[in-house]
N, C-alpha and C. Protein backbone atom coordinates (compact mmCIF):
# COMPACT_ATOMS: atom_id res chain seq x y z
N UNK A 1 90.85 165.99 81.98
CA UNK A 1 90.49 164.66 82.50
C UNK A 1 90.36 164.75 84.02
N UNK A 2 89.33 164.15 84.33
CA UNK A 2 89.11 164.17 85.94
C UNK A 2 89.70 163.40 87.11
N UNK A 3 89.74 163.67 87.84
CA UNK A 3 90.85 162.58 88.89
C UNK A 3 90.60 161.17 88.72
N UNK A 4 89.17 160.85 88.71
CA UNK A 4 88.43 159.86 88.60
C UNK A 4 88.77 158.79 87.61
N UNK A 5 89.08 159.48 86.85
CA UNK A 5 88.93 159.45 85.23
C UNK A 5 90.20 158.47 85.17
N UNK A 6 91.20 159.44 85.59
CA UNK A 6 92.98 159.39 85.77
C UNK A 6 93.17 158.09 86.70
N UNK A 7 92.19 158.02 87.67
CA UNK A 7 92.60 156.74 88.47
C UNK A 7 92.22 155.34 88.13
N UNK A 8 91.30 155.50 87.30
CA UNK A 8 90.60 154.10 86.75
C UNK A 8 91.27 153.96 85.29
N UNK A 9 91.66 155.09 84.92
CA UNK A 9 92.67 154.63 83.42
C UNK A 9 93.90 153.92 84.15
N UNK A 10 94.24 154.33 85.31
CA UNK A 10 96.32 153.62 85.79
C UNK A 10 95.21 152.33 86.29
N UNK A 11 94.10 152.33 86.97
CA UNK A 11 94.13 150.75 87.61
C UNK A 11 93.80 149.83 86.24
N UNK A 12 93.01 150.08 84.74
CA UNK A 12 93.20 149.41 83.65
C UNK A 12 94.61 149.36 83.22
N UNK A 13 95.07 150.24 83.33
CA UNK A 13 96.46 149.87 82.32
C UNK A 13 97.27 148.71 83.91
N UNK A 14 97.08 149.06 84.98
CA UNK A 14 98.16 148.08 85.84
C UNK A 14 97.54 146.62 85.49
N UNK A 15 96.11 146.37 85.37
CA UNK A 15 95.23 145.04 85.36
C UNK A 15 95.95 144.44 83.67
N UNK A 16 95.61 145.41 82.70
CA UNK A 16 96.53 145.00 81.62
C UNK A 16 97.90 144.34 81.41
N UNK A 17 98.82 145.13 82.44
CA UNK A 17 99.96 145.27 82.16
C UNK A 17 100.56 143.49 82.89
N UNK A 18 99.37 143.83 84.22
CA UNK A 18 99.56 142.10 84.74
C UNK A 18 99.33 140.85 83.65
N UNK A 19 98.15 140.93 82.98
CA UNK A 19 97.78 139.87 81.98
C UNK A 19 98.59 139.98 81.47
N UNK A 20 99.72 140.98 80.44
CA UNK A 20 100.56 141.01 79.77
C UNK A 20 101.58 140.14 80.24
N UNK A 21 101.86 140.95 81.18
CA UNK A 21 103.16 139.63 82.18
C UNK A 21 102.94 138.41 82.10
N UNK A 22 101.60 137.80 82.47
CA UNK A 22 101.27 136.54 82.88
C UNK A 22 101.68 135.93 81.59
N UNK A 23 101.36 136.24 80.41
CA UNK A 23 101.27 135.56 78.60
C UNK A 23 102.66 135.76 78.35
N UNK A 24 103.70 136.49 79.10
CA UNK A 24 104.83 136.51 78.34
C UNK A 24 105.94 135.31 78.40
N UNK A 25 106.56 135.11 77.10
CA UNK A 25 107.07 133.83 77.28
C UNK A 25 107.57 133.74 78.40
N UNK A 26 108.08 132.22 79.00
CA UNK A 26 108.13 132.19 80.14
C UNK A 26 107.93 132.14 81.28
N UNK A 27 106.46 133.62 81.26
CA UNK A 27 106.40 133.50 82.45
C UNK A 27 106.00 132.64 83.84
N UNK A 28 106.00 132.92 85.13
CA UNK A 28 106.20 131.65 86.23
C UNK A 28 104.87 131.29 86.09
N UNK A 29 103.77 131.94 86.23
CA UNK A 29 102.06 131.23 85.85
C UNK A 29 102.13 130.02 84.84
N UNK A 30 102.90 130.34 83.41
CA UNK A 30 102.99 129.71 82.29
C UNK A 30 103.66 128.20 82.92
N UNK A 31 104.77 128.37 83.17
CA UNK A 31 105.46 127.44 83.76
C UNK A 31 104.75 126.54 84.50
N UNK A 32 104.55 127.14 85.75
CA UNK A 32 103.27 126.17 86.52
C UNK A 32 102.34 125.22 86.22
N UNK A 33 101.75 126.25 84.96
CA UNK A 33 100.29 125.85 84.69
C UNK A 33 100.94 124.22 83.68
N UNK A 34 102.04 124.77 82.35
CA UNK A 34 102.60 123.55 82.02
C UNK A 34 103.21 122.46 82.80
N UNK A 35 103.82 122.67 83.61
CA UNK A 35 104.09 121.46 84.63
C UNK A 35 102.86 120.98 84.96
N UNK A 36 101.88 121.73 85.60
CA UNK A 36 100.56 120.59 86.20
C UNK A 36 100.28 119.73 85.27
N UNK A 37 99.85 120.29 83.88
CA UNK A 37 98.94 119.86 82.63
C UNK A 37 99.69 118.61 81.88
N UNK A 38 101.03 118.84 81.78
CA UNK A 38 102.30 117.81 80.93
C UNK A 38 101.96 116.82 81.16
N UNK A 39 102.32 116.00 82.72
CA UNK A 39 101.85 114.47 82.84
C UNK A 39 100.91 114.07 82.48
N UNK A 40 99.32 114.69 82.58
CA UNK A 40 98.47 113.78 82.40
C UNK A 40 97.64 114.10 80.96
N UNK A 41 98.74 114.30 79.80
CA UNK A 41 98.45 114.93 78.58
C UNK A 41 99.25 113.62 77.98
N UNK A 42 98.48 112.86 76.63
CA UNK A 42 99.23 111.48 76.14
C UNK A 42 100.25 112.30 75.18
N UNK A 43 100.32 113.85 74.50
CA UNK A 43 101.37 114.55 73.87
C UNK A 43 101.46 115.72 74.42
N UNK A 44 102.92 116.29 74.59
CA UNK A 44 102.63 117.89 75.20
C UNK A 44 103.41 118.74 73.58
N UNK A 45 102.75 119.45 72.90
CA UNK A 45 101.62 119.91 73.71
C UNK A 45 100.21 119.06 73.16
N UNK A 46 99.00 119.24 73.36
CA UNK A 46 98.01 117.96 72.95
C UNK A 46 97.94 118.50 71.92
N UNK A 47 96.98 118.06 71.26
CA UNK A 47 96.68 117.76 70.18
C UNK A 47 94.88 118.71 70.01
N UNK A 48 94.52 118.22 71.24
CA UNK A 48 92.70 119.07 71.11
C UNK A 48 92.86 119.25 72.53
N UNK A 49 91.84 120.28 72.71
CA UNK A 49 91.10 120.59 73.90
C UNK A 49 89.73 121.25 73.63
N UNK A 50 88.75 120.40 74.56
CA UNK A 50 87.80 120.73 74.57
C UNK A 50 87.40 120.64 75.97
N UNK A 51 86.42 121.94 75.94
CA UNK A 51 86.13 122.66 77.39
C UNK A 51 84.45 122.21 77.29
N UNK A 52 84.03 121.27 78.73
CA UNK A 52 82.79 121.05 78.85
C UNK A 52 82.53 122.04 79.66
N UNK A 53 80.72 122.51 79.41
CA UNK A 53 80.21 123.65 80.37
C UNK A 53 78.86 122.93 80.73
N UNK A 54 78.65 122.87 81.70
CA UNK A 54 77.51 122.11 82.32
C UNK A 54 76.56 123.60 83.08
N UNK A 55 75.49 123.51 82.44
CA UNK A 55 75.03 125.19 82.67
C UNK A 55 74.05 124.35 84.47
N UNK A 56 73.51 123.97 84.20
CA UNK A 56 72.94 123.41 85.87
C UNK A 56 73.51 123.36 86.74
N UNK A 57 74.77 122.72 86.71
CA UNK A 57 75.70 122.16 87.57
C UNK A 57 76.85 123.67 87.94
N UNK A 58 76.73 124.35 86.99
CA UNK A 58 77.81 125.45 86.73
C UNK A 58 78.86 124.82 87.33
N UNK A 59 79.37 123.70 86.10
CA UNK A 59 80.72 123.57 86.19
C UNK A 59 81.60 123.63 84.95
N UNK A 60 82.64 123.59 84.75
CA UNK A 60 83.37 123.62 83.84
C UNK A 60 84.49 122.33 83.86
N UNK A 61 84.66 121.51 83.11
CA UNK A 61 85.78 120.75 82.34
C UNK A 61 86.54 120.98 80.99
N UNK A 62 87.74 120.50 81.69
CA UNK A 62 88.92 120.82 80.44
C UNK A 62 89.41 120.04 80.12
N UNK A 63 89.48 119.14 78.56
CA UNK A 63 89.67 117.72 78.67
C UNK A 63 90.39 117.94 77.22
N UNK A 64 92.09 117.21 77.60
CA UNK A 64 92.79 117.54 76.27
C UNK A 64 93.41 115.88 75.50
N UNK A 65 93.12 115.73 74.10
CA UNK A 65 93.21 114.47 73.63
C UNK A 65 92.24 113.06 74.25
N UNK A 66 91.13 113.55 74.30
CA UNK A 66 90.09 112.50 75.12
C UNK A 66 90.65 112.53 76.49
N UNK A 67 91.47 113.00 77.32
CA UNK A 67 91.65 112.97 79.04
C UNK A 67 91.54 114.17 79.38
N UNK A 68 90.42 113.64 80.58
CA UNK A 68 90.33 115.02 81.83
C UNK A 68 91.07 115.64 81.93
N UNK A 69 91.23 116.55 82.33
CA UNK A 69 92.37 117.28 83.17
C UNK A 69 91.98 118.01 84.39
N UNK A 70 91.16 118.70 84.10
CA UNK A 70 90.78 119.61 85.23
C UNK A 70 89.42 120.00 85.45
N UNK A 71 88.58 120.42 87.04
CA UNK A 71 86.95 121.06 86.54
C UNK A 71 86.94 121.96 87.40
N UNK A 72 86.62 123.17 86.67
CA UNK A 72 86.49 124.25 87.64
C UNK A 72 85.12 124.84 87.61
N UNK A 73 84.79 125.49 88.85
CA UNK A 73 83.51 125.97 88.99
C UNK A 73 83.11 127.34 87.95
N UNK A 74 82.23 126.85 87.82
CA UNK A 74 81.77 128.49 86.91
C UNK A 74 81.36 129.53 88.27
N UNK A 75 81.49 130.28 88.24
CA UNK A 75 81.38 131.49 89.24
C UNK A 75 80.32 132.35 89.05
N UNK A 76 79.81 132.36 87.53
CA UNK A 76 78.42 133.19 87.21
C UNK A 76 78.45 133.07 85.69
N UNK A 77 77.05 132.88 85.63
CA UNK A 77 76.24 132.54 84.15
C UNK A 77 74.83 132.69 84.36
N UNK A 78 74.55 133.58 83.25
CA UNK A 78 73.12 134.09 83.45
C UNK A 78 72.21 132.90 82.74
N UNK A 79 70.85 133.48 82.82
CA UNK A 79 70.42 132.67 82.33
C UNK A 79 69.39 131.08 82.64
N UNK A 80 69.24 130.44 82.00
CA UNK A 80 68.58 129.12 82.57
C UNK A 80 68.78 127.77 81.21
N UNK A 81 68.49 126.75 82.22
CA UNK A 81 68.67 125.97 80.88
C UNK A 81 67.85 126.49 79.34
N UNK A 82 68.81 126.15 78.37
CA UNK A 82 67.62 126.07 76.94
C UNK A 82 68.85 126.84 76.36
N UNK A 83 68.79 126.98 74.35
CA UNK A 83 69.12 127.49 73.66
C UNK A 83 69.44 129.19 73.84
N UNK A 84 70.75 129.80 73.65
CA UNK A 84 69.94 131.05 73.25
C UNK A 84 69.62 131.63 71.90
N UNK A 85 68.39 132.55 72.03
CA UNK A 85 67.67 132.83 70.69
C UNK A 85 68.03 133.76 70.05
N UNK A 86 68.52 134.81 71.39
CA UNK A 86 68.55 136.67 70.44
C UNK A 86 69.18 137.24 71.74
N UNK A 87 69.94 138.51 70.88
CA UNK A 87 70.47 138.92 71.82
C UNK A 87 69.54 139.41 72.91
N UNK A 88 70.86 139.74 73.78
CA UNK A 88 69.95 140.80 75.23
C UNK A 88 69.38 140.00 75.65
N UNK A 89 68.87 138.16 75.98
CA UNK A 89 68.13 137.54 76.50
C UNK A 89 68.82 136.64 77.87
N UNK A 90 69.96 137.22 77.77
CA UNK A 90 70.86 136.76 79.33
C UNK A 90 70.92 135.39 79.17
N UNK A 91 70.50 134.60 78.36
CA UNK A 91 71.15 133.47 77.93
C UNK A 91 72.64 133.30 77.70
N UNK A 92 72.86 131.82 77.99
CA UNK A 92 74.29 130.79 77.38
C UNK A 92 73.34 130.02 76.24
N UNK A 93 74.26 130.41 75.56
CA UNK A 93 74.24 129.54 74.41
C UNK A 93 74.37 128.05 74.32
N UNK A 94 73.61 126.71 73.87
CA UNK A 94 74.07 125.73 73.94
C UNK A 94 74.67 125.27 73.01
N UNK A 95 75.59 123.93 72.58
CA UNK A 95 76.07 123.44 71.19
C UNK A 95 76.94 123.67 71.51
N UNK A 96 77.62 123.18 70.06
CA UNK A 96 78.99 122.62 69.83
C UNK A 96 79.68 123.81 69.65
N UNK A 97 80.04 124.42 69.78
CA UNK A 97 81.26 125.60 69.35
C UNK A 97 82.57 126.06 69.26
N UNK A 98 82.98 126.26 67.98
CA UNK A 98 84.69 126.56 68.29
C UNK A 98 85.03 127.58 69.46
N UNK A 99 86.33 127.28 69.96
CA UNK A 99 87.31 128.37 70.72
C UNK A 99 87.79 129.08 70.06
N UNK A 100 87.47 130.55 69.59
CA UNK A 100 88.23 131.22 68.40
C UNK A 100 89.00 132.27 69.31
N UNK A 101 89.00 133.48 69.28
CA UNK A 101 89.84 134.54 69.69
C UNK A 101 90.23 134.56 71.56
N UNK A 102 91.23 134.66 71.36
CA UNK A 102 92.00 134.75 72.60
C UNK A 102 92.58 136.14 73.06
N UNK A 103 92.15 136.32 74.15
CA UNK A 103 91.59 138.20 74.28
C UNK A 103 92.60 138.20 75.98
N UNK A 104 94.04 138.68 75.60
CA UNK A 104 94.98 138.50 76.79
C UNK A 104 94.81 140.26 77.26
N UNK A 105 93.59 140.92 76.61
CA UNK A 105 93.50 142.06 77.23
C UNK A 105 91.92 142.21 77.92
N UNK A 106 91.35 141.25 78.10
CA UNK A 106 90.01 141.41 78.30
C UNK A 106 90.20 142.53 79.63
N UNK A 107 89.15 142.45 80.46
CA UNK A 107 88.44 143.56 81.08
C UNK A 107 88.38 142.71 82.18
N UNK A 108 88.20 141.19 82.42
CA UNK A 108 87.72 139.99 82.54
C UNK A 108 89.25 139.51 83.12
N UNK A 109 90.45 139.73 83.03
CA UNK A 109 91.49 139.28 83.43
C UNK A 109 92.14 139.01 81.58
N UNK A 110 91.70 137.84 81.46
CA UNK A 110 91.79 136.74 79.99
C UNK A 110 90.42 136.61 80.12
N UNK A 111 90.43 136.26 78.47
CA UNK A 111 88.81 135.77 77.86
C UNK A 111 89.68 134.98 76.50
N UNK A 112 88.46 133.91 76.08
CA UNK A 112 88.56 133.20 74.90
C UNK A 112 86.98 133.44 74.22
N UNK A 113 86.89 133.51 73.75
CA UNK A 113 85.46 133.75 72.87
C UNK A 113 85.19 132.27 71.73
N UNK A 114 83.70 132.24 72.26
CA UNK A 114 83.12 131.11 71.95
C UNK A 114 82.30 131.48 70.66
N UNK A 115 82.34 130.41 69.46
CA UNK A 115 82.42 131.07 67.96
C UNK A 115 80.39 130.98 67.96
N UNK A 116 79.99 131.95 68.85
CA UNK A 116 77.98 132.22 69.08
C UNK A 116 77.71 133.44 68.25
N UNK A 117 76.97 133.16 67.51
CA UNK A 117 76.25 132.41 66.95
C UNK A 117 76.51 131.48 65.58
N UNK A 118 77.18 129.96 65.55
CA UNK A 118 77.59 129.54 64.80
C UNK A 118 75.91 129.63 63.17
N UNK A 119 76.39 128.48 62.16
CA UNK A 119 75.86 128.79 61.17
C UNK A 119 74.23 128.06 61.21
N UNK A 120 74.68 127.04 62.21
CA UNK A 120 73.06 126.75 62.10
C UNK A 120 72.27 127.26 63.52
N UNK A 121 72.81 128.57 64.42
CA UNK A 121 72.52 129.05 65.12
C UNK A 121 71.45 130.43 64.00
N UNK A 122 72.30 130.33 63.18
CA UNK A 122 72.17 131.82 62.33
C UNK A 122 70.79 131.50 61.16
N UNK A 123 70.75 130.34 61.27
CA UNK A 123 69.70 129.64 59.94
C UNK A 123 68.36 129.43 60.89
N UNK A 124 68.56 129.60 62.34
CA UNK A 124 67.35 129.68 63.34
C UNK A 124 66.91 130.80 63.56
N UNK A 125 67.79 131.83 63.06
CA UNK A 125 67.61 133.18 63.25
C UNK A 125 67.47 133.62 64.99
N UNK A 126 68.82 132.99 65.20
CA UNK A 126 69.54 132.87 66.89
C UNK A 126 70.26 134.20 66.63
N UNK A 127 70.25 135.49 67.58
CA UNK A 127 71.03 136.64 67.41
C UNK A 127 71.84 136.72 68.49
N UNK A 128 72.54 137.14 68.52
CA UNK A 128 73.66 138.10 69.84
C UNK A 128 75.34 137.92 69.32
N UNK A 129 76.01 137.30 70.43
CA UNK A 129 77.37 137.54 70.33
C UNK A 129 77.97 138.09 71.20
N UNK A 130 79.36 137.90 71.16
CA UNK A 130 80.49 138.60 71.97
C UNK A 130 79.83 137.63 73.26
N UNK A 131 80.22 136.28 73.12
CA UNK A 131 80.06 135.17 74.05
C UNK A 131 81.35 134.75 74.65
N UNK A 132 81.74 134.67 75.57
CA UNK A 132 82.81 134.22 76.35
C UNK A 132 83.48 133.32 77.62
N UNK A 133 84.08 132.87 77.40
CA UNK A 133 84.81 132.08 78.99
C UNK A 133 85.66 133.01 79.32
N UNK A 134 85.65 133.83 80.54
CA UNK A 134 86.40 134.64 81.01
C UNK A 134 86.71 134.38 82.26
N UNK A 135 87.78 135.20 82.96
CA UNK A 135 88.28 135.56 84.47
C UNK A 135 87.10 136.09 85.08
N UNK A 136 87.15 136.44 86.29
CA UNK A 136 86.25 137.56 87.01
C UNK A 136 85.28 136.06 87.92
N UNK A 137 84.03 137.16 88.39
CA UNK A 137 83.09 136.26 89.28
C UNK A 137 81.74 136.83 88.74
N UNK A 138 81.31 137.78 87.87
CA UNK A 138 80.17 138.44 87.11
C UNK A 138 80.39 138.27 85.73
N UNK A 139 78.99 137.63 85.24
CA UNK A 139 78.71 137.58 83.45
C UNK A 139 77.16 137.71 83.60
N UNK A 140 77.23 137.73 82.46
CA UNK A 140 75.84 138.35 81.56
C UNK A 140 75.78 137.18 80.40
N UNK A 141 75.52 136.18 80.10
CA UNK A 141 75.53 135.73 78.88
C UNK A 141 76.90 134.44 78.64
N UNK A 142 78.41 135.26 79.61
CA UNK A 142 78.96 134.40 79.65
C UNK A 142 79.59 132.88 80.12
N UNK A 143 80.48 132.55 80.54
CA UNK A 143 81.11 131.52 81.57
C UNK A 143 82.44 132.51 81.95
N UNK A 144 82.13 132.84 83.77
CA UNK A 144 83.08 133.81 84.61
C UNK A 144 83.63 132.48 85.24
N UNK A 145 84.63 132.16 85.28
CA UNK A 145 85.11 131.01 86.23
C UNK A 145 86.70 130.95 87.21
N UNK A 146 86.68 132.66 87.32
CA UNK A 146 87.22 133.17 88.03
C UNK A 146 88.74 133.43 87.43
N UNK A 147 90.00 134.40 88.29
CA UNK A 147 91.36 134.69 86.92
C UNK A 147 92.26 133.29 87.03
N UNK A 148 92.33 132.52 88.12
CA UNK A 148 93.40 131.63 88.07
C UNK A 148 92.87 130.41 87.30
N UNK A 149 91.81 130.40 87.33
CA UNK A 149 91.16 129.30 86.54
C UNK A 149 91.27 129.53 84.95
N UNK A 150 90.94 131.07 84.74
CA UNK A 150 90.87 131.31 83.00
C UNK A 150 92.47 131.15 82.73
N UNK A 151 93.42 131.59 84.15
CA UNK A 151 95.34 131.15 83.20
C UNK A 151 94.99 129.92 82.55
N UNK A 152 94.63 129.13 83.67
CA UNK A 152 94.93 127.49 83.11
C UNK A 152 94.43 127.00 81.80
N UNK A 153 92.86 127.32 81.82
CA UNK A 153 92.15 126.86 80.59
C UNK A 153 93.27 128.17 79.27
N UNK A 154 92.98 129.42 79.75
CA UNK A 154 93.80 130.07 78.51
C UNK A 154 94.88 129.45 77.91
N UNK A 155 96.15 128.88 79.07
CA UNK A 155 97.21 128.58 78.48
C UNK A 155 96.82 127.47 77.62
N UNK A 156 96.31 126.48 78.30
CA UNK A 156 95.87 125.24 77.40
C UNK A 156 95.22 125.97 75.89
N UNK A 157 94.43 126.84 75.91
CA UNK A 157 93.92 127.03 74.69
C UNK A 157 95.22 127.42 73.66
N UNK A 158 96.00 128.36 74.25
CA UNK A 158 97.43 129.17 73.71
C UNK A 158 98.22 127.91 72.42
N UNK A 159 97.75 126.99 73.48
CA UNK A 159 99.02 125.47 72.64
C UNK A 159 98.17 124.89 71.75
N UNK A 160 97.07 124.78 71.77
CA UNK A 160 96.05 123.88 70.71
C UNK A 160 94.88 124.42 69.83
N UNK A 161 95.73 124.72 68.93
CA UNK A 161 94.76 125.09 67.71
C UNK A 161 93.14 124.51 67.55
N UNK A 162 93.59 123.42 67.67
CA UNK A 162 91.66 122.32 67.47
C UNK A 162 91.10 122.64 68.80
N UNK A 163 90.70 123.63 69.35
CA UNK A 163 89.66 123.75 70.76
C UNK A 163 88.22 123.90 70.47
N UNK A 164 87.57 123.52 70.96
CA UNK A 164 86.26 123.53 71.07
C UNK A 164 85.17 123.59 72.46
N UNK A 165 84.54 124.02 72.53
CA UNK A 165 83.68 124.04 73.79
C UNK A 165 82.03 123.18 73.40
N UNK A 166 81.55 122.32 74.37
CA UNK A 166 80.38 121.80 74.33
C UNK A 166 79.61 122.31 76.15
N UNK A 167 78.46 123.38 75.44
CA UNK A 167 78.10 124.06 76.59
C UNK A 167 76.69 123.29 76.46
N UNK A 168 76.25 122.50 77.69
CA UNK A 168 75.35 121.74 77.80
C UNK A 168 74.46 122.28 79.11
N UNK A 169 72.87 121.90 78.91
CA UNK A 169 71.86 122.55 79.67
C UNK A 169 72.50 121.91 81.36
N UNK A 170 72.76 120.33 81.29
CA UNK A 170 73.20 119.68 81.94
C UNK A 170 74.10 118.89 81.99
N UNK A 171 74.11 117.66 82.95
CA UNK A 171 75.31 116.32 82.61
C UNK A 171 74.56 115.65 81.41
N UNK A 172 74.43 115.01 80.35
CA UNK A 172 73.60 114.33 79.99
C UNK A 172 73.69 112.78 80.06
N UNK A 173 74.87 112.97 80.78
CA UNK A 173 74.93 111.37 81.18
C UNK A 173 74.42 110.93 82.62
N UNK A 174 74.12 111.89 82.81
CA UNK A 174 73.04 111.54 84.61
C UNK A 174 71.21 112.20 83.83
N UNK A 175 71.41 112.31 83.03
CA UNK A 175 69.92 113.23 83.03
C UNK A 175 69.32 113.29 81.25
N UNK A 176 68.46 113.22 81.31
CA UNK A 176 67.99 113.36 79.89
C UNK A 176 68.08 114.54 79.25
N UNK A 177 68.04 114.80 78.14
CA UNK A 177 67.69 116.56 78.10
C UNK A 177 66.80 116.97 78.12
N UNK A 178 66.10 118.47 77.87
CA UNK A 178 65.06 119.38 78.11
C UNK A 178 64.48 118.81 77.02
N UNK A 179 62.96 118.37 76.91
CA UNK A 179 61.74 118.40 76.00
C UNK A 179 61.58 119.26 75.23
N UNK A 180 61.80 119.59 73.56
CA UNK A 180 61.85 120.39 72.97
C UNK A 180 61.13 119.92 71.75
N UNK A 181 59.97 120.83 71.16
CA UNK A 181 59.15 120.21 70.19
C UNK A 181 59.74 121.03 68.90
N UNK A 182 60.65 121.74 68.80
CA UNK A 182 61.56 122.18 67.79
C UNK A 182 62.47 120.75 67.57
N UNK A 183 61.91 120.64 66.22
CA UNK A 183 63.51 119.13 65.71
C UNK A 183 65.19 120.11 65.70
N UNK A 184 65.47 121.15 65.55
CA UNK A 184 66.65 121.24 65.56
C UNK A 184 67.34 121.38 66.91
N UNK A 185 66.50 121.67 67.94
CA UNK A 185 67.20 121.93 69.27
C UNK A 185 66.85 120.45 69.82
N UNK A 186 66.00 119.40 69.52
CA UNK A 186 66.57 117.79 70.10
C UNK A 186 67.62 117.88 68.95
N UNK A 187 67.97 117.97 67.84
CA UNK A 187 68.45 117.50 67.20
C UNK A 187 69.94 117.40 68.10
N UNK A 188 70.18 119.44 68.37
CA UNK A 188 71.15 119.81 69.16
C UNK A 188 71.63 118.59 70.20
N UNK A 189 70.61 118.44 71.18
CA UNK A 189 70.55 117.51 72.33
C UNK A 189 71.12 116.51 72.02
N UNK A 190 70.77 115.73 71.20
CA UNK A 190 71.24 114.46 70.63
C UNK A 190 73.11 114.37 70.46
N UNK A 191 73.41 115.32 69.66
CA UNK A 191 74.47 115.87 68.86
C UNK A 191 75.44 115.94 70.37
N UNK A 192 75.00 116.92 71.10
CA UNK A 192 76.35 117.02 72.71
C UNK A 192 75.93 116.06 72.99
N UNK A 193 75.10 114.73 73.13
CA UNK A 193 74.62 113.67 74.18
C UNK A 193 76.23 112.98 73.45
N UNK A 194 76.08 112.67 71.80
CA UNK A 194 77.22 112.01 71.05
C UNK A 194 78.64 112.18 71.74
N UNK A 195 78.23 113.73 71.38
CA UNK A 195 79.97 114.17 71.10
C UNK A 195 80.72 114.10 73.36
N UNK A 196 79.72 114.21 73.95
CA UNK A 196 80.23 113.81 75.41
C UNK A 196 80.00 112.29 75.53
N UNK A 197 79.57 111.67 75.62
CA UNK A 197 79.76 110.05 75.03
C UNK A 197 81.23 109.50 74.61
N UNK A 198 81.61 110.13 73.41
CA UNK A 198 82.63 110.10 72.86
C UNK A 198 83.96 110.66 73.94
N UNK A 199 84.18 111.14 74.80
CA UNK A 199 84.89 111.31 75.72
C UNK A 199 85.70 110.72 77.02
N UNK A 200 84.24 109.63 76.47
CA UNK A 200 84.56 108.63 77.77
C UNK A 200 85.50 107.73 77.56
């Protein structure tokens, strides 16, 4: 093995070994992050969280039991408004999507993975995957919204089983959506116009 080799395996395992720390019961991040989040949560721990992604605006909201909580900047997301279709197209995905796997070893700091390409993504014959909200300040496809930002949203995800993400072209409450002569992608439009509506 080459020196090279040897030095970038100890700086992964130290970057690991930190995320490890950070997730372990207890720890002072954990603590923190629950003290901020507790008060302005109507149950601790809630009940839902759902993470808005505003791809124009590149911002991010974290909103648990119908209340705000927090908005952090997205830091990098490829891409442009619209659906994505297939892999390799440097697209974000839009729609409704579960928060499924929680990845306290990413590469990324923390990552949560966004459930792309759901089933009526798959009936459009929409390809790719391995979609994510991660740490860092570089993505390809994903939402990077930097490491102290992914503790917060992570921990919140850690406590609430029902998470979901609604990754939208825009606000759609300042703006209409994109003109689309496909009925299932207004359909889409329609569907996040609802389900962020419902938030208010």
């Amino acid at each position: 093995m080459s020196r090279s080799v040897r030095i970038t395996a100890v700086i992964v395992g130290i970057v690991a070994a930190g995320a490890a720390a950070w997730i372990a019961t207890g720890g002072p991040r954990k603590r923190e992050i629950d003290a901020m989040f507790k008060p302005s949560c109507r149950s601790w721990p809630p009940r839902t969280l759902t993470l808005l992604a505003f791809k124009e605006e590149r911002r991010l909201e974290a909103w648990a039991d119908g209340r705000r909580l927090k908005s952090y900047p997205i830091l990098a997301a490829s891409g442009t408004p619209g659906v994505k279709r297939r892999e390799g197209d440097g697209q974000v995905p839009e729609g409704v999507y579960r928060l499924t796997t929680l990845n306290p070893q990413s590469r990324f700091h923390l990552s949560i993975r966004v459930d792309y390409p759901d089933a009526e993504d798959r009936r459009q014959g929409c390809t790719g995957g391995d979609i994510y909200v991660h740490g860092g300040a570089a993505s390809i496809g994903c939402l990077a919204i930097g490491n102290e930002a992914i503790e917060e949203v992570y921990r919140l995800a850690q406590l609430v089983p029902d998470r979901r993400i609604l990754i939208l072209p825009w606000d759609l409450r300042l703006k209409s959506p994109p003109v689309s002569g496909e009925a299932w992608i207004a359909d889409r439009y329609e569907r996040l116009g609802r389900e962020l509506d419902a938030l208010k």
